[in-house]
N, C-alpha and C. Protein backbone atom coordinates (compact mmCIF):
# COMPACT_ATOMS: atom_id res chain seq x y z
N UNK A 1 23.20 294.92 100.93
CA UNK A 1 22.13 294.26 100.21
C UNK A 1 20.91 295.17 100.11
N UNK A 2 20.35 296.14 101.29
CA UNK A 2 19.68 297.17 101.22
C UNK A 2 19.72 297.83 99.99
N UNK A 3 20.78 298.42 99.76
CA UNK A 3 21.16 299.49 98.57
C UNK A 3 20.60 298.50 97.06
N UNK A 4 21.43 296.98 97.06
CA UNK A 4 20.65 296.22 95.83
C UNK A 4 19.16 296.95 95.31
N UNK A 5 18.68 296.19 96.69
CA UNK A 5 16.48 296.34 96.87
C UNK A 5 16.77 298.17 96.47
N UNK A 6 17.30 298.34 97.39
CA UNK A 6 17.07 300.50 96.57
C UNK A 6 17.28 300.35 95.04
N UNK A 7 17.84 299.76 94.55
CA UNK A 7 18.48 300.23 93.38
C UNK A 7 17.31 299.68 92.82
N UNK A 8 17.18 298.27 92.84
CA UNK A 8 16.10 297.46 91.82
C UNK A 8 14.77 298.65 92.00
N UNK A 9 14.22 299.19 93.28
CA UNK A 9 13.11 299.68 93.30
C UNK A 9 12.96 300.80 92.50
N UNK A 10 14.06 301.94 92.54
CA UNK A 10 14.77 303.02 91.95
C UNK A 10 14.54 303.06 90.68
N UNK A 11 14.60 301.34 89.79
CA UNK A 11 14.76 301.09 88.21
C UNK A 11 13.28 300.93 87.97
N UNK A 12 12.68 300.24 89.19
CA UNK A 12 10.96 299.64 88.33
C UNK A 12 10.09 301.23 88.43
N UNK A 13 10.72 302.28 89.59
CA UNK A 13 9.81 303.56 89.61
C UNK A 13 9.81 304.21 88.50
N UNK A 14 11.13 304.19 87.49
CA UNK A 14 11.78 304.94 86.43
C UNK A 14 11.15 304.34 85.38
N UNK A 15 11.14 302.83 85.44
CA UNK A 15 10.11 302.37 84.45
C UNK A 15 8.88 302.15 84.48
N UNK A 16 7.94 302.60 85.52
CA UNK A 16 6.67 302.48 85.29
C UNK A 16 6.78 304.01 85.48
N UNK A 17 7.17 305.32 85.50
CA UNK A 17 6.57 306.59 85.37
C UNK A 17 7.25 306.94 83.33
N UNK A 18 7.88 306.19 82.88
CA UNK A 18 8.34 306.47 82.22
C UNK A 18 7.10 306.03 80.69
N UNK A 19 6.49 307.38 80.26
CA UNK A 19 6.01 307.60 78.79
C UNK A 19 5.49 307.40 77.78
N UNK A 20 7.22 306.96 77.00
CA UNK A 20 7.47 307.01 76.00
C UNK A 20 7.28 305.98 75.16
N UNK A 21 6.85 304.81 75.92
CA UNK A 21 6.26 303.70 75.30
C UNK A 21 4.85 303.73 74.97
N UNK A 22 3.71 304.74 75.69
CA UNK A 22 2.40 304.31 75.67
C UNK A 22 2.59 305.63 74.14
N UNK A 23 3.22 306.37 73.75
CA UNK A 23 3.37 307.19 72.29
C UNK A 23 3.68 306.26 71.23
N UNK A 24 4.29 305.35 71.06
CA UNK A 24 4.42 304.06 70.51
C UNK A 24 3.46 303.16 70.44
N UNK A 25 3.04 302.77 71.74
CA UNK A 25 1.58 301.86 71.08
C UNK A 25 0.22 302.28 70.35
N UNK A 26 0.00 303.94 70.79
CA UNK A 26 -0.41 304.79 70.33
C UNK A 26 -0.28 304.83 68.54
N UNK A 27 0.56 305.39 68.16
CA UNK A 27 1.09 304.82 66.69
C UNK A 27 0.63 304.06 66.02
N UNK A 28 0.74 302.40 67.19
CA UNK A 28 0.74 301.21 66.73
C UNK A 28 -0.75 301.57 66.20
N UNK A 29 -1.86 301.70 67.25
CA UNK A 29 -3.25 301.13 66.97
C UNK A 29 -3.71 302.27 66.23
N UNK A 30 -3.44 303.56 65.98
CA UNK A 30 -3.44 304.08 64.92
C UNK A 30 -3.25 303.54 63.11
N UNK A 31 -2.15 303.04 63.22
CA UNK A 31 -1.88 302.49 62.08
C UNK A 31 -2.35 301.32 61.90
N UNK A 32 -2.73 300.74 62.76
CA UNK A 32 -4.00 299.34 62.61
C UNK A 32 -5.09 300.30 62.29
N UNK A 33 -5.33 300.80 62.57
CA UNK A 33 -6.75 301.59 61.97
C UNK A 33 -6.15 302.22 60.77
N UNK A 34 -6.06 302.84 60.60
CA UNK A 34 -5.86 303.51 58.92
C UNK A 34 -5.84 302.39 58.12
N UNK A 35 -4.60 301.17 58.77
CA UNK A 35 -4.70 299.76 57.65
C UNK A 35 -6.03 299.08 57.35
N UNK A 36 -6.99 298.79 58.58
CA UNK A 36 -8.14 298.40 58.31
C UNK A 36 -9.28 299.62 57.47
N UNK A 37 -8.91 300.93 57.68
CA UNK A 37 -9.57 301.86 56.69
C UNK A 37 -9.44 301.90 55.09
N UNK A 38 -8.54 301.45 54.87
CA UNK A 38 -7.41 301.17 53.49
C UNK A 38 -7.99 299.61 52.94
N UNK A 39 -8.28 298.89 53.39
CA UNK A 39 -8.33 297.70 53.27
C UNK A 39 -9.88 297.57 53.00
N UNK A 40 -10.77 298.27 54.15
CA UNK A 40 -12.43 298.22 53.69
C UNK A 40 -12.55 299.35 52.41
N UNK A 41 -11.76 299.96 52.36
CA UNK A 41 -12.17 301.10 50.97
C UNK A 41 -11.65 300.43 49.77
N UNK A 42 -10.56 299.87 49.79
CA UNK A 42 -10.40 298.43 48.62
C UNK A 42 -11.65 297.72 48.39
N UNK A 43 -11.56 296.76 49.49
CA UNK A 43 -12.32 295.83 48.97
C UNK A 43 -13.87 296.03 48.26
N UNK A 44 -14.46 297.72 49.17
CA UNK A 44 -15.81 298.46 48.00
C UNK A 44 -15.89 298.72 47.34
N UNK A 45 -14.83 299.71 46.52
CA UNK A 45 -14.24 300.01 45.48
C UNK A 45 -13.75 299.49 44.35
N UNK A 46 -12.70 298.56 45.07
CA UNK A 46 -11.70 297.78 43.91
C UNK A 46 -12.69 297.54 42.75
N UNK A 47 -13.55 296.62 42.84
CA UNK A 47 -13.92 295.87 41.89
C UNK A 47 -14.90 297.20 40.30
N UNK A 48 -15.26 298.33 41.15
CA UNK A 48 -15.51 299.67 40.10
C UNK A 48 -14.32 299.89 39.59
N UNK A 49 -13.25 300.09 40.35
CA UNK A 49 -12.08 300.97 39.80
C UNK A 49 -11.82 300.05 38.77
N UNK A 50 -11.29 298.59 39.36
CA UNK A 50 -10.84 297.99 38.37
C UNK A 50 -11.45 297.83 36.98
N UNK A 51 -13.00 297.67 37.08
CA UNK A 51 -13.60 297.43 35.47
C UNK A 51 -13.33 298.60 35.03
N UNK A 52 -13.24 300.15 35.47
CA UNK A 52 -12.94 301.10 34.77
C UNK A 52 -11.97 301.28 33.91
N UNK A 53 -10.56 300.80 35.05
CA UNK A 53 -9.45 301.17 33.84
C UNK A 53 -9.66 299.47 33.20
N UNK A 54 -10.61 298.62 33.38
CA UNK A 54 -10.69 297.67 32.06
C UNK A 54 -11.22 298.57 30.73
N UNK A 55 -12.10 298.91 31.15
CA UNK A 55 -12.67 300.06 30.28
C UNK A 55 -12.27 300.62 29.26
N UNK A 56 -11.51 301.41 30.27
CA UNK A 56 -10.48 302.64 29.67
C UNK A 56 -9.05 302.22 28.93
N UNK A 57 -8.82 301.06 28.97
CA UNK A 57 -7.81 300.40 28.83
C UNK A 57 -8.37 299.96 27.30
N UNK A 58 -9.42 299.34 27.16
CA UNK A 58 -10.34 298.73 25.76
C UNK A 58 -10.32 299.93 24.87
N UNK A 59 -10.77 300.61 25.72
CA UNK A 59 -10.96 302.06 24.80
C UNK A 59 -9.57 302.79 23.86
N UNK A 60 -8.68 302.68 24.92
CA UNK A 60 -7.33 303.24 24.41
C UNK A 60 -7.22 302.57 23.13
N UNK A 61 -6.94 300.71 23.62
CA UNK A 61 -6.34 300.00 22.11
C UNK A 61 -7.48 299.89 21.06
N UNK A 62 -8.89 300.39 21.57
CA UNK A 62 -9.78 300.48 20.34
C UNK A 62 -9.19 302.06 19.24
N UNK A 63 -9.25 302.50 20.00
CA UNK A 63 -9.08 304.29 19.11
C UNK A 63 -7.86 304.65 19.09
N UNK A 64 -6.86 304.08 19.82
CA UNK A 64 -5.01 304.64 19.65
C UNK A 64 -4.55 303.88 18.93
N UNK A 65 -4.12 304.81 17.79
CA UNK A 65 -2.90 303.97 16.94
C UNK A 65 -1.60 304.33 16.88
N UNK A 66 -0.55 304.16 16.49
CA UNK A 66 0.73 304.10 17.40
C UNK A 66 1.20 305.02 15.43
């Protein structure tokens, strides 16, 4: 039953020295940030960009003829 307790202890040392998970959450809150960077540059923007190509869009079917 000793050897069990060795073994279980053996598995939790391997998993708490082990990495490769905190490179992953890493990632994670990275990419929560870029998403919230993406998302505030929309919502300042959008509404210029969009009247532009309204704009530019008026403009085309005013002066292009097919």
């Amino acid at each position: 039953m000793n050897t069990n307790l060795n073994n279980v202890l053996a598995a939790l040392k391997a998993l708490h020295n082990d990495e490769s998970g905190a490179t992953a959450t890493e990632y994670i809150v990275l990419l929560v940030l870029v998403a919230c960077f993406v998302i505030a540059i929309v919502k300042t923007f959008g509404g210029t960009v969009s009247s532009k190509y309204a704009a530019a869009d008026q403009l085309v079917v005013k002066e292009v003829t097919f």
